[in-house]
PDB file of N, CA and C in Angstrom:
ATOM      1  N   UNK A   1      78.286 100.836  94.920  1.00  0.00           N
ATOM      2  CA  UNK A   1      78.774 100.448  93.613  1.00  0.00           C
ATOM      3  C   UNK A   1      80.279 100.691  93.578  1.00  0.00           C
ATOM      4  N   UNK A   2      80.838  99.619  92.712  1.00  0.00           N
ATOM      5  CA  UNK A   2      82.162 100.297  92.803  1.00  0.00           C
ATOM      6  C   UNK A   2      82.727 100.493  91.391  1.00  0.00           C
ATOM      7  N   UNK A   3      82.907 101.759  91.376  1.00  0.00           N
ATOM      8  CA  UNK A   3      83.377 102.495  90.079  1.00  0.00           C
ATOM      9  C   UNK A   3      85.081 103.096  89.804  1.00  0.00           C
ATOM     10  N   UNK A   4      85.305 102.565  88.468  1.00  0.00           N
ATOM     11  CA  UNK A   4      86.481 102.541  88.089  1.00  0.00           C
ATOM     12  C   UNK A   4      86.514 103.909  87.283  1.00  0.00           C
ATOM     13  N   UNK A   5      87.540 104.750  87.119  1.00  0.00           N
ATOM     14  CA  UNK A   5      87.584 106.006  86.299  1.00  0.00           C
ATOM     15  C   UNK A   5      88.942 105.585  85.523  1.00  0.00           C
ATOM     16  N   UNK A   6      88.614 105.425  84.535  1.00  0.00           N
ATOM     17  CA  UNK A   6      90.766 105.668  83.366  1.00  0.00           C
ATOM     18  C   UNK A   6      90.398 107.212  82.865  1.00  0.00           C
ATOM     19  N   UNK A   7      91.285 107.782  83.114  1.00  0.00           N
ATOM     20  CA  UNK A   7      91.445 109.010  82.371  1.00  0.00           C
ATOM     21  C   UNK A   7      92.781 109.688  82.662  1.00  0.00           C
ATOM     22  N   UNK A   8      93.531 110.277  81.638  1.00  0.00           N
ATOM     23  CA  UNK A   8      94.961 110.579  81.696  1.00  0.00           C
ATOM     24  C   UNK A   8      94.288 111.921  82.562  1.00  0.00           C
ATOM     25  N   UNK A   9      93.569 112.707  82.271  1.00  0.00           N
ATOM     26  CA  UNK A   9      93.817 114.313  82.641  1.00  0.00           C
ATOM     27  C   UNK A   9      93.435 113.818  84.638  1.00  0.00           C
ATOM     28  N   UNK A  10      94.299 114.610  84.858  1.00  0.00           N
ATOM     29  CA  UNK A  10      94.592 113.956  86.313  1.00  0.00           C
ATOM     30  C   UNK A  10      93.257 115.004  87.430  1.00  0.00           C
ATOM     31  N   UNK A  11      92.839 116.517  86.729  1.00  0.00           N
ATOM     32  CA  UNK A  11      91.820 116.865  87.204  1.00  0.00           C
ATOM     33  C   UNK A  11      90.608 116.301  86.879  1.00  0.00           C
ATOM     34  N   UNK A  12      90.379 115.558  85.765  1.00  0.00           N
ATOM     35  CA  UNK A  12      89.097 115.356  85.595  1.00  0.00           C
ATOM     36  C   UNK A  12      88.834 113.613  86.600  1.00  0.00           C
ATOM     37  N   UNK A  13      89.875 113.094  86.821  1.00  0.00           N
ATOM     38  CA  UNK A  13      90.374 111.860  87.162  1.00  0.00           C
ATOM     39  C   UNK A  13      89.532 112.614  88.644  1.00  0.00           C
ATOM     40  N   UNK A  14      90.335 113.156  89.616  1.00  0.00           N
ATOM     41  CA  UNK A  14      90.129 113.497  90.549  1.00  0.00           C
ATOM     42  C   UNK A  14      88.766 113.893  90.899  1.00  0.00           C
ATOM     43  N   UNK A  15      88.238 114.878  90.356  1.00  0.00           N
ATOM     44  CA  UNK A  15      86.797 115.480  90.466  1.00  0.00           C
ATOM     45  C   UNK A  15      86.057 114.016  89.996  1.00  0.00           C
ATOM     46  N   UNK A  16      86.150 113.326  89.622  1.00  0.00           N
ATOM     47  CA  UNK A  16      85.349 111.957  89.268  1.00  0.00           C
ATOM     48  C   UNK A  16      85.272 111.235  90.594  1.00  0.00           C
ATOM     49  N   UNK A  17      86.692 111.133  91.353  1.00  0.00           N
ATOM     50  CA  UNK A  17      86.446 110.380  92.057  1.00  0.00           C
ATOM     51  C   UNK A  17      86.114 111.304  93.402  1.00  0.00           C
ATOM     52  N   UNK A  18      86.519 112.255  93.678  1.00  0.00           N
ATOM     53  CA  UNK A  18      85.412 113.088  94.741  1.00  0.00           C
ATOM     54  C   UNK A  18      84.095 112.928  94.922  1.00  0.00           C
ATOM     55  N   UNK A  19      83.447 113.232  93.734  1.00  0.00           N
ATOM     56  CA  UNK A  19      82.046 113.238  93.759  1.00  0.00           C
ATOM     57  C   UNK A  19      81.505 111.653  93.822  1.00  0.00           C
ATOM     58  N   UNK A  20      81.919 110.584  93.114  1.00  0.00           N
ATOM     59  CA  UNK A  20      81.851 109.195  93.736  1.00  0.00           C
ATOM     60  C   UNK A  20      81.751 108.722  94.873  1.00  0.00           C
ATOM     61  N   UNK A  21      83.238 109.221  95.171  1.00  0.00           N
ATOM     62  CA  UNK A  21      83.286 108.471  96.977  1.00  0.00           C
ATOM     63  C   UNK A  21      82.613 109.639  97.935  1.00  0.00           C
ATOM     64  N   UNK A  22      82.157 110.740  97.855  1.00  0.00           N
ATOM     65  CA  UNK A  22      81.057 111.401  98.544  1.00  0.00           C
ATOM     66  C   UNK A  22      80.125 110.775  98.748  1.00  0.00           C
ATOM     67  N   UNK A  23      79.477 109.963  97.376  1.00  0.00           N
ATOM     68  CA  UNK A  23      78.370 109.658  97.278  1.00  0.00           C
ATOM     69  C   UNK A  23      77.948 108.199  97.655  1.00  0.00           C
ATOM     70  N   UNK A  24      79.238 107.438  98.274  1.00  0.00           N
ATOM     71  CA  UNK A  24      78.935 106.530  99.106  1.00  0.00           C
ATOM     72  C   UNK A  24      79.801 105.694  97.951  1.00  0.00           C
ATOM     73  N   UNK A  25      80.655 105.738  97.053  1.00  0.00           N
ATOM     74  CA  UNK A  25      80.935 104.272  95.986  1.00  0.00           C
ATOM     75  C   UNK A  25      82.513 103.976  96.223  1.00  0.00           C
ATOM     76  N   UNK A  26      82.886 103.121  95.972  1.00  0.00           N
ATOM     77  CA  UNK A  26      84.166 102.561  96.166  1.00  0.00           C
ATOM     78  C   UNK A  26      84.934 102.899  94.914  1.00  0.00           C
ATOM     79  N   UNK A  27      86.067 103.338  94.936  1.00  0.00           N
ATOM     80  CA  UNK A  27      86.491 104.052  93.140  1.00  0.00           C
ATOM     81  C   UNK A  27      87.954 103.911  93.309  1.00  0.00           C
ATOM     82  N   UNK A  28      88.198 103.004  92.578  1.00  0.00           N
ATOM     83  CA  UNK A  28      89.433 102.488  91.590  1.00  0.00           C
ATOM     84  C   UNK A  28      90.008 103.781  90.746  1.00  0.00           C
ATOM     85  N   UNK A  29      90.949 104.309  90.586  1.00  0.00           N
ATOM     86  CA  UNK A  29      91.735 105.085  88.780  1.00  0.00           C
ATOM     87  C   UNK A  29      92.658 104.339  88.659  1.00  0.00           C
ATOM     88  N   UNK A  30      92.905 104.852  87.070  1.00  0.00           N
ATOM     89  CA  UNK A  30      93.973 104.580  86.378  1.00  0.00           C
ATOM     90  C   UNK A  30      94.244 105.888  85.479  1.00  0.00           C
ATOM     91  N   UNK A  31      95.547 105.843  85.229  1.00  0.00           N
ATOM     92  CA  UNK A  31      95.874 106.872  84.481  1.00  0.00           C
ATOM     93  C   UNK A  31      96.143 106.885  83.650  1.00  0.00           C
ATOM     94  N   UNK A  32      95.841 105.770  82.563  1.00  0.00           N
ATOM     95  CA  UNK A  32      96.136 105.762  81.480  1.00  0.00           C
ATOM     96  C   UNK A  32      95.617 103.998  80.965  1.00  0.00           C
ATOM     97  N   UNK A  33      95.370 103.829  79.422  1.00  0.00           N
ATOM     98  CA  UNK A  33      94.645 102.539  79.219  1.00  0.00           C
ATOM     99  C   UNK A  33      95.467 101.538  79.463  1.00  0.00           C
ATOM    100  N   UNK A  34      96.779 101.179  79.752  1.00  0.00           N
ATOM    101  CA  UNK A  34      97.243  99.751  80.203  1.00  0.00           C
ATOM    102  C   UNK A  34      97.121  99.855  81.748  1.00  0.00           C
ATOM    103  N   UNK A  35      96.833 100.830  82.775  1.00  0.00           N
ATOM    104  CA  UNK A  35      96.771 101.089  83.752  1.00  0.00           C
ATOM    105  C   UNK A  35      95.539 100.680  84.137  1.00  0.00           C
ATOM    106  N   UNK A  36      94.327 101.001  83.243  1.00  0.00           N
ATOM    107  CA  UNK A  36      92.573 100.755  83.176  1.00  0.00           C
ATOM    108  C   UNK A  36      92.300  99.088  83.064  1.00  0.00           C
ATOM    109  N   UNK A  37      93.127  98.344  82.114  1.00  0.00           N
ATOM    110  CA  UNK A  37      93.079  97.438  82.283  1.00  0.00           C
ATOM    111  C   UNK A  37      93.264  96.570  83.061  1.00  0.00           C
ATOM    112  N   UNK A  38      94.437  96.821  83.839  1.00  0.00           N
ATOM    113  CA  UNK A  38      95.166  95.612  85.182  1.00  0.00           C
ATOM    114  C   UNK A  38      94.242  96.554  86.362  1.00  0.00           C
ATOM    115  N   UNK A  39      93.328  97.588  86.328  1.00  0.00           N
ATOM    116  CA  UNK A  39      92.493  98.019  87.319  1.00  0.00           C
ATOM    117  C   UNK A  39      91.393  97.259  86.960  1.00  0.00           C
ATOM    118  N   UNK A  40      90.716  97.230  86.182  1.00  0.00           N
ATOM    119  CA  UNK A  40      89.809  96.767  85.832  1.00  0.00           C
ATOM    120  C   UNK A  40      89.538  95.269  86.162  1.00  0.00           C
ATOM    121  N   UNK A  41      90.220  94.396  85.473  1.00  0.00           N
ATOM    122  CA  UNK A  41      90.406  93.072  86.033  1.00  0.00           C
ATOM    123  C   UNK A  41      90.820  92.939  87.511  1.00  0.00           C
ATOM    124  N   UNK A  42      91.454  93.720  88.085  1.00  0.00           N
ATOM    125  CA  UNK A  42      91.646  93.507  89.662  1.00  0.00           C
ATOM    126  C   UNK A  42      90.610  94.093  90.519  1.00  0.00           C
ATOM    127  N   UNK A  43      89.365  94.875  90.249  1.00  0.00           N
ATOM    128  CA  UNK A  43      89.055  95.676  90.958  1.00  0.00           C
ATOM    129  C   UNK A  43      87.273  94.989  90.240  1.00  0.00           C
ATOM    130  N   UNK A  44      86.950  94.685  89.451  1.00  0.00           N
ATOM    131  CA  UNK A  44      85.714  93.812  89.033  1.00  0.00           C
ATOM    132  C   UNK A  44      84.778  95.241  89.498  1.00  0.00           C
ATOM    133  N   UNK A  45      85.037  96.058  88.432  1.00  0.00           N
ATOM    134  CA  UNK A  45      84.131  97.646  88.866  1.00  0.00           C
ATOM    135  C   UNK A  45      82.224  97.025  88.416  1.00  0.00           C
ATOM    136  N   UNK A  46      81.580  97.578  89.048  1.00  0.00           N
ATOM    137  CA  UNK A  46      80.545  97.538  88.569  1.00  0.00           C
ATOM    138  C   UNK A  46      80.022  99.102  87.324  1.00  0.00           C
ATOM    139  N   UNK A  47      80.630  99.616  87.950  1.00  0.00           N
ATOM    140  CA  UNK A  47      80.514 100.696  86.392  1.00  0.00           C
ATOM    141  C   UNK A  47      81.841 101.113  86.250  1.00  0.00           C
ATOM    142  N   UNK A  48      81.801 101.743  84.697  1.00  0.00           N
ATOM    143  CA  UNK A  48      83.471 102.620  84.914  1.00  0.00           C
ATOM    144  C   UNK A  48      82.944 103.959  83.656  1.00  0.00           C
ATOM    145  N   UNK A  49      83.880 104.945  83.946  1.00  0.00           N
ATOM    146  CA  UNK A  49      83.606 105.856  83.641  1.00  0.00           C
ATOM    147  C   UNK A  49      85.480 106.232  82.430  1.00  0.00           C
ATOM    148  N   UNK A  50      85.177 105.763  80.981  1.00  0.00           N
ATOM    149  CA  UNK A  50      86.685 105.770  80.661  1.00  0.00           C
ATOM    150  C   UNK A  50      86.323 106.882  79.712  1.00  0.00           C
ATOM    151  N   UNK A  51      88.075 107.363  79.072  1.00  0.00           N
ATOM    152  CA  UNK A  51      88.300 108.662  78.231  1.00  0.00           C
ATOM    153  C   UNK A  51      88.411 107.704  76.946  1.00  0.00           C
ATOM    154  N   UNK A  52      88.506 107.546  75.790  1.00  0.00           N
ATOM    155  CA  UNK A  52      88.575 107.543  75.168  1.00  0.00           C
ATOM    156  C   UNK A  52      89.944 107.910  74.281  1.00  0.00           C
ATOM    157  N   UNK A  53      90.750 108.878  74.596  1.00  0.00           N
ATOM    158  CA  UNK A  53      92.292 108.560  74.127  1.00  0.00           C
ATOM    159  C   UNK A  53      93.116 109.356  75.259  1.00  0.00           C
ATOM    160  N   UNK A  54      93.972 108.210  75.294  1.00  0.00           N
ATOM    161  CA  UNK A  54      94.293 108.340  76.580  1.00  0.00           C
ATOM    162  C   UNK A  54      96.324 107.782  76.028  1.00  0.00           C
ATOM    163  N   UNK A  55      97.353 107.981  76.925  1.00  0.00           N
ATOM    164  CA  UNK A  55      98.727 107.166  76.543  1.00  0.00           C
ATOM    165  C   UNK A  55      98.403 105.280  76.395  1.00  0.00           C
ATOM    166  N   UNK A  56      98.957 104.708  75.607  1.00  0.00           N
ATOM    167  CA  UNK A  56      98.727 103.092  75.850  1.00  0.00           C
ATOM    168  C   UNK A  56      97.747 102.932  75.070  1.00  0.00           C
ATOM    169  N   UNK A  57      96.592 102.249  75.715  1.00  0.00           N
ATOM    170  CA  UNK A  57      95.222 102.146  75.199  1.00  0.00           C
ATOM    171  C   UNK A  57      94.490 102.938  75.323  1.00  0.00           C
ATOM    172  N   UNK A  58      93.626 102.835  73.976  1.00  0.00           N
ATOM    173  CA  UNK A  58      92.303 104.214  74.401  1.00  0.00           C
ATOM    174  C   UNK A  58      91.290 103.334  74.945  1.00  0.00           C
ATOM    175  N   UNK A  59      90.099 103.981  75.204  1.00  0.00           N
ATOM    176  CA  UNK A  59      89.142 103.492  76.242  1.00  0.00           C
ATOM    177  C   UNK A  59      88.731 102.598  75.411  1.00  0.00           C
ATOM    178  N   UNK A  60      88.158 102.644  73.863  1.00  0.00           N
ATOM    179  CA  UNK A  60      87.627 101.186  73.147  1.00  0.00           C
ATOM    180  C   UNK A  60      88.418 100.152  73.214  1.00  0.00           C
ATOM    181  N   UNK A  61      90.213 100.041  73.066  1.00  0.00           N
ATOM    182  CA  UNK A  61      90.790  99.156  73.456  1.00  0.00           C
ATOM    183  C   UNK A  61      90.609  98.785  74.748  1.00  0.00           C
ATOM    184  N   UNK A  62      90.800  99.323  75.815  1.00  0.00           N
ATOM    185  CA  UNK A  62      90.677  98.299  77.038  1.00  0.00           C
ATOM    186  C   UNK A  62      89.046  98.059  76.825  1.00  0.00           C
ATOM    187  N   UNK A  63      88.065  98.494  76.663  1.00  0.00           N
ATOM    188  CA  UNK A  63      86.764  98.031  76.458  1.00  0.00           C
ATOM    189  C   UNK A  63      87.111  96.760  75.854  1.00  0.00           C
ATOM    190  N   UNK A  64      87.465  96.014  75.099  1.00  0.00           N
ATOM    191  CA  UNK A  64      87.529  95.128  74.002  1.00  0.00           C
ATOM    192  C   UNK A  64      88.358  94.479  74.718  1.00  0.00           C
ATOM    193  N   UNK A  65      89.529  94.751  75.172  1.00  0.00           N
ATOM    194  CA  UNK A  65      90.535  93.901  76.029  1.00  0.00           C
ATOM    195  C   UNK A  65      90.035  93.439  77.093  1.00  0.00           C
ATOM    196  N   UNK A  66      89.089  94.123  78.049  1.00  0.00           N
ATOM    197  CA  UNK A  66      88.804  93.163  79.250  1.00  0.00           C
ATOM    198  C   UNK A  66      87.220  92.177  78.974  1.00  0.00           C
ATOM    199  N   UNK A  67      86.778  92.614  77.871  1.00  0.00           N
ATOM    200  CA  UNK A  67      85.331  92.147  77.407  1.00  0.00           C
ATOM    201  C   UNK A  67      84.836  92.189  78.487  1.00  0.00           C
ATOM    202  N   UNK A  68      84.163  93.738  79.571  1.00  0.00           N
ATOM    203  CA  UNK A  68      83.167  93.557  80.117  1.00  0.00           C
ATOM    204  C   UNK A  68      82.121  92.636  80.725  1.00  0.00           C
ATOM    205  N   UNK A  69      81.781  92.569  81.719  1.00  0.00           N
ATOM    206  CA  UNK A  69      80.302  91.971  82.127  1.00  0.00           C
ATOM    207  C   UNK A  69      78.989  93.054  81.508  1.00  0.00           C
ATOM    208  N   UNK A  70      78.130  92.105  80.835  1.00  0.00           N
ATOM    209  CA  UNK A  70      76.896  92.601  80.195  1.00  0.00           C
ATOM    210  C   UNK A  70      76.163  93.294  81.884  1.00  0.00           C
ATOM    211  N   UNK A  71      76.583  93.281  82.834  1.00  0.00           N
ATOM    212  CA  UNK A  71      75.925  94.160  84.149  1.00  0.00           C
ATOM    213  C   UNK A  71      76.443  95.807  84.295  1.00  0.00           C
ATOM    214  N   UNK A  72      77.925  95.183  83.721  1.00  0.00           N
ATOM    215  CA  UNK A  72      78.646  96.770  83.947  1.00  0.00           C
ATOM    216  C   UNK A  72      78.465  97.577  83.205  1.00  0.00           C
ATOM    217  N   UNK A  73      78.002  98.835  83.847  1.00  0.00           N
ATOM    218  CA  UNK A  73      77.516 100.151  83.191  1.00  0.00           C
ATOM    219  C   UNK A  73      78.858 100.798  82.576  1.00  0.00           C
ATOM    220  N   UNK A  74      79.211 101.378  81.629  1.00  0.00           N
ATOM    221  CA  UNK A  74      80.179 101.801  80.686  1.00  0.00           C
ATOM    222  C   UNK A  74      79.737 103.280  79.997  1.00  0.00           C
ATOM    223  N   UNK A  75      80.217 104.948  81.155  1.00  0.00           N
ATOM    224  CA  UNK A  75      80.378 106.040  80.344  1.00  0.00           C
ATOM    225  C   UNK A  75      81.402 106.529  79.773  1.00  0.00           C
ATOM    226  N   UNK A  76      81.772 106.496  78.107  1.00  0.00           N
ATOM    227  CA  UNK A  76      82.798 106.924  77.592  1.00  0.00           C
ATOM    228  C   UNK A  76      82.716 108.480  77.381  1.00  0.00           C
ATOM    229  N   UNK A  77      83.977 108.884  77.666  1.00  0.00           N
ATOM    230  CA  UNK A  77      83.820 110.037  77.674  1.00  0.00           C
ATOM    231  C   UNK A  77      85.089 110.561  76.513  1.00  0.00           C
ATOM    232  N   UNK A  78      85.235 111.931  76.186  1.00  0.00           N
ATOM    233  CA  UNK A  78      86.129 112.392  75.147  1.00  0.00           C
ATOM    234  C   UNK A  78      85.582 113.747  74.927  1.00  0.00           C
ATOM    235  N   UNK A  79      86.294 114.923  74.715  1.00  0.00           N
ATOM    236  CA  UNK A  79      86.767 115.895  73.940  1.00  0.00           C
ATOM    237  C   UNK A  79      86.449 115.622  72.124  1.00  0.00           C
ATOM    238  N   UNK A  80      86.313 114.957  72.036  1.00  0.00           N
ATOM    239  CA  UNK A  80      86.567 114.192  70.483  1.00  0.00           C
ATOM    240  C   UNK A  80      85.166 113.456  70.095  1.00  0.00           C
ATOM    241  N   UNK A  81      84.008 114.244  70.010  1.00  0.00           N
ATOM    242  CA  UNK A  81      82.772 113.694  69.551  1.00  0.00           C
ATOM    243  C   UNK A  81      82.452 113.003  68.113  1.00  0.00           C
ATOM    244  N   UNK A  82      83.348 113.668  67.309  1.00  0.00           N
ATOM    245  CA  UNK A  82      82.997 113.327  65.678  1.00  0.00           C
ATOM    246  C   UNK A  82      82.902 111.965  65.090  1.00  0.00           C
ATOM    247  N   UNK A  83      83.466 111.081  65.450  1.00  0.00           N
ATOM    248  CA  UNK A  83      83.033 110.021  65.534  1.00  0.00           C
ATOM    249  C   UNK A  83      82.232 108.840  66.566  1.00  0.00           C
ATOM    250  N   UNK A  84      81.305 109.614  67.686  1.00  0.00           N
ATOM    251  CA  UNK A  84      81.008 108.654  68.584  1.00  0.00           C
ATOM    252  C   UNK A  84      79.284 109.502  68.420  1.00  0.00           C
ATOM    253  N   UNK A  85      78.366 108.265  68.331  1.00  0.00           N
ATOM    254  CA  UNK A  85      77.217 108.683  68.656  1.00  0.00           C
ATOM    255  C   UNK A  85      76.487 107.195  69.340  1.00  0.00           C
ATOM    256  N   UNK A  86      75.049 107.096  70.076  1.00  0.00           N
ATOM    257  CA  UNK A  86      74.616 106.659  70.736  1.00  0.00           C
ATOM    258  C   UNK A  86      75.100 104.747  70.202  1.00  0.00           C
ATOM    259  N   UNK A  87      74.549 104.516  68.522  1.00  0.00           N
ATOM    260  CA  UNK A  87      74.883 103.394  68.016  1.00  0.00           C
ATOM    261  C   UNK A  87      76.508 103.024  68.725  1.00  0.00           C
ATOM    262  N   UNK A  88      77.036 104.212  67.721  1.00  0.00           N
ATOM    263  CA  UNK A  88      78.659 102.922  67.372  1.00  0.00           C
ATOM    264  C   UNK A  88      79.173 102.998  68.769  1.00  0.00           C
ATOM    265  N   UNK A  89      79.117 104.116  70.019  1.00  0.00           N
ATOM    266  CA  UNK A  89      79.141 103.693  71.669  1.00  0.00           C
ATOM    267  C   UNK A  89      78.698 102.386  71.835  1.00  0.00           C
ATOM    268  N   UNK A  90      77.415 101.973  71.441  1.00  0.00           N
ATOM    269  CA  UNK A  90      76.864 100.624  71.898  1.00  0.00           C
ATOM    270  C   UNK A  90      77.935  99.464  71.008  1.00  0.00           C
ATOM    271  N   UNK A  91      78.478  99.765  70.255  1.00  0.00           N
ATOM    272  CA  UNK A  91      79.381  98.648  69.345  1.00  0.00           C
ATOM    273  C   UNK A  91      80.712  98.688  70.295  1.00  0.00           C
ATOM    274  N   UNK A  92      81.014  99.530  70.479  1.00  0.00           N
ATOM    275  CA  UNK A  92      82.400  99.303  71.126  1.00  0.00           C
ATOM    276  C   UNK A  92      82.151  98.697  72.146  1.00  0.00           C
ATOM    277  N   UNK A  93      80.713  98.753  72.995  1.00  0.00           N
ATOM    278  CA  UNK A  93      81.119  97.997  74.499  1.00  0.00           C
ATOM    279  C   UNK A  93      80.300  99.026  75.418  1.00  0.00           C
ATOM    280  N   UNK A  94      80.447 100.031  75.013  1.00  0.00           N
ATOM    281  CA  UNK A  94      79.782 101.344  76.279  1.00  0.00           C
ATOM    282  C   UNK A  94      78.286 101.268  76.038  1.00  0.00           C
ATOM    283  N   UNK A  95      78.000 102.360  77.218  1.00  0.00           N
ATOM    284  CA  UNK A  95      76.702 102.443  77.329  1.00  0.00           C
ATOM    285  C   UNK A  95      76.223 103.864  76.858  1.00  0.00           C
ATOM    286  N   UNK A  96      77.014 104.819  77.257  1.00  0.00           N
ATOM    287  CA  UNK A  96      76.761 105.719  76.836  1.00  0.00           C
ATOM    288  C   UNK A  96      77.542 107.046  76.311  1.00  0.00           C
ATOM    289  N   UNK A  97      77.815 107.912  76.023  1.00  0.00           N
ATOM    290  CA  UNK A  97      78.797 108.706  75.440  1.00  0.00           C
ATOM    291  C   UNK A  97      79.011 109.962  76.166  1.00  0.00           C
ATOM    292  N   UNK A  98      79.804 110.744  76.741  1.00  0.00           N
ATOM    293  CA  UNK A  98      79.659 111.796  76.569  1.00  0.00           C
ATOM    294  C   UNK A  98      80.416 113.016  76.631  1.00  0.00           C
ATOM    295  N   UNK A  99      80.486 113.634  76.348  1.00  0.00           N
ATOM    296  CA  UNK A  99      81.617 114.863  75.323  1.00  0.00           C
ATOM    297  C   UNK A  99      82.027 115.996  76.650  1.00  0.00           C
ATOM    298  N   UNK A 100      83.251 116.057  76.604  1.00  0.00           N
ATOM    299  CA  UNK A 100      83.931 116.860  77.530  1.00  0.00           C
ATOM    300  C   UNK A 100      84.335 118.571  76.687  1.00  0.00           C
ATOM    301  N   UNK A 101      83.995 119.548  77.223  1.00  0.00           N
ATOM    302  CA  UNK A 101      84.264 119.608  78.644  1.00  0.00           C
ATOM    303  C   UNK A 101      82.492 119.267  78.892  1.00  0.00           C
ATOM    304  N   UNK A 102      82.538 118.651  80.392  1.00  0.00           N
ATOM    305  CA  UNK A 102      81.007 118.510  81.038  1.00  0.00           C
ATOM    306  C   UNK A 102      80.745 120.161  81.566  1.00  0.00           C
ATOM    307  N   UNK A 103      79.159 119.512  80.880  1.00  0.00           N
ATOM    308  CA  UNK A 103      78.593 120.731  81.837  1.00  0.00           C
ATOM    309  C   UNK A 103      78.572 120.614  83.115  1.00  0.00           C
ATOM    310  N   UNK A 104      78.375 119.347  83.756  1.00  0.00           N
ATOM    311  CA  UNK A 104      78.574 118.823  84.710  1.00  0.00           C
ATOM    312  C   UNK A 104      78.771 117.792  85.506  1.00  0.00           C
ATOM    313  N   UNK A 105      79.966 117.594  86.576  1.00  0.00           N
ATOM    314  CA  UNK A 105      80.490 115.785  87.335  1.00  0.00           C
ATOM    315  C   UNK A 105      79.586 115.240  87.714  1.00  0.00           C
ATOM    316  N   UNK A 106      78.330 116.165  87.845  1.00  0.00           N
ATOM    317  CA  UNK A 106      77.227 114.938  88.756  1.00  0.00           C
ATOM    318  C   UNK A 106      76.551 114.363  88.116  1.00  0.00           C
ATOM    319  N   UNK A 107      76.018 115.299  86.436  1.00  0.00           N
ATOM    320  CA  UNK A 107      75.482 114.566  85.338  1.00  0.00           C
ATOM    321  C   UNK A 107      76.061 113.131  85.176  1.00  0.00           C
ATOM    322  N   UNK A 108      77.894 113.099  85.005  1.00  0.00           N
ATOM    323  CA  UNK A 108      78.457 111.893  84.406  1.00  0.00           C
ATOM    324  C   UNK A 108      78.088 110.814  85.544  1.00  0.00           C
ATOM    325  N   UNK A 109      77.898 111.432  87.053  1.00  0.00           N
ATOM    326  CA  UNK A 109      77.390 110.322  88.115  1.00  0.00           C
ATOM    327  C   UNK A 109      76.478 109.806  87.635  1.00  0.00           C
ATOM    328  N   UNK A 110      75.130 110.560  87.782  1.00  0.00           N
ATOM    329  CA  UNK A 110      73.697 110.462  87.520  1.00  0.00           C
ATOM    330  C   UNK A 110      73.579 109.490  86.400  1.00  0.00           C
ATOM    331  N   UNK A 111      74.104 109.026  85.041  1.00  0.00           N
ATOM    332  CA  UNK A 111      74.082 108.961  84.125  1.00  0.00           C
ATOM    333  C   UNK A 111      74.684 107.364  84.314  1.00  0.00           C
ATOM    334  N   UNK A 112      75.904 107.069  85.323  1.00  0.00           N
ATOM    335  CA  UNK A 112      76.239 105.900  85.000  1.00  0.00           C
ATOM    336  C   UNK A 112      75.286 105.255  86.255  1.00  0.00           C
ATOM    337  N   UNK A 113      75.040 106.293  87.618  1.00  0.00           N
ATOM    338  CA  UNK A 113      74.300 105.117  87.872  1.00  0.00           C
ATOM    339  C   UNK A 113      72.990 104.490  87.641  1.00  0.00           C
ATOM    340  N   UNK A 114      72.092 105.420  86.863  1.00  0.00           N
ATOM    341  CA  UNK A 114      70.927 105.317  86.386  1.00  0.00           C
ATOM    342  C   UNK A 114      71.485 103.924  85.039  1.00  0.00           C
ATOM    343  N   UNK A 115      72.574 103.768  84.318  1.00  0.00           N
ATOM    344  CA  UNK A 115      72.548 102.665  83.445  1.00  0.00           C
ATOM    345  C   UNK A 115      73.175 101.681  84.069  1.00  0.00           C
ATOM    346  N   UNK A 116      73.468 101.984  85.403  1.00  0.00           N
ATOM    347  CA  UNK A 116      74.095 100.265  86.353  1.00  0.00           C
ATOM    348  C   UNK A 116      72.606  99.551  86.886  1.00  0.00           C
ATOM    349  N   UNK A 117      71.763 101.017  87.678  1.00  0.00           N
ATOM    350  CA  UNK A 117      70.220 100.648  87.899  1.00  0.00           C
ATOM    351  C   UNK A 117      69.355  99.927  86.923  1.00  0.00           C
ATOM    352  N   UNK A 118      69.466 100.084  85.946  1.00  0.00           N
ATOM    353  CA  UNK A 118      68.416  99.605  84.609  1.00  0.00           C
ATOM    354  C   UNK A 118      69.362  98.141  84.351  1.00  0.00           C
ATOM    355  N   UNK A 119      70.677  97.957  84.549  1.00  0.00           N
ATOM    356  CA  UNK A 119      71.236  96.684  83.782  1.00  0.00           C
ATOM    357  C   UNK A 119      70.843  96.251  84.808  1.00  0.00           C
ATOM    358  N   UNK A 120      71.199  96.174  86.184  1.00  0.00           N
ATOM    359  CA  UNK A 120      70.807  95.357  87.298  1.00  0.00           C
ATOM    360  C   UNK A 120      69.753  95.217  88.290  1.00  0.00           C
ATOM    361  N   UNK A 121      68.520  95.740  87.583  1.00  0.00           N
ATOM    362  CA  UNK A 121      67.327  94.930  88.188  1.00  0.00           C
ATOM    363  C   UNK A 121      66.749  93.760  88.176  1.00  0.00           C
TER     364      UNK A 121
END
């Protein structure tokens, strides 16, 4: 699979893509949302794993800016839960939500590729 990460914090960026390309996937970053976007369109991720506010665009803007393929799996992630629950995630574009700090990098693996598995059977 090949998975895209946007996220400004440059450790969580990193530990994303460690545990990815360990795990056999091809992984794109960006460091920020106008960065996520010209990755995104150049790199045709099959999942991506974005932050939610980030310099430039936040993750719902480039969500909305590149309008997704209905295949690509989409975990938004954020520090900033109070407004994101399972619904309005599904309105913006994502698949699923989930709130930093992680308990754990392999969960956020586990999680997008189990919703790339279910879109693409």
């Amino acid at each position: 699979m090949k998975v895209l990460i946007v996220d400004d914090e440059p450790l969580v960026r990193r530990s994303l893509e460690k545990v990815f390309t360990k795990l056999g996937h091809d992984v794109v970053t960006a460091s920020d949302g106008t960065e996520g976007v010209a990755a995104w369109r150049e790199s045709e991720p099959d999942g991506v794993v974005i932050d939610v506010l980030m310099p430039g665009l936040t993750g719902p803007e480039v969500i909305a800016e590149v309008s997704p393929s209905p295949s690509t799996a989409i975990v938004l992630i954020s520090a900033y839960s109070g407004d994101y629950d399972p619904d309005s995630v599904k309105q913006l574009g994502a698949d699923i939500f989930i709130e930093k700090p992680f308990s754990s990098i392999q969960d956020i693996v586990d999680q997008l590729e189990k919703v790339w598995s279910v879109k693409n059977k």
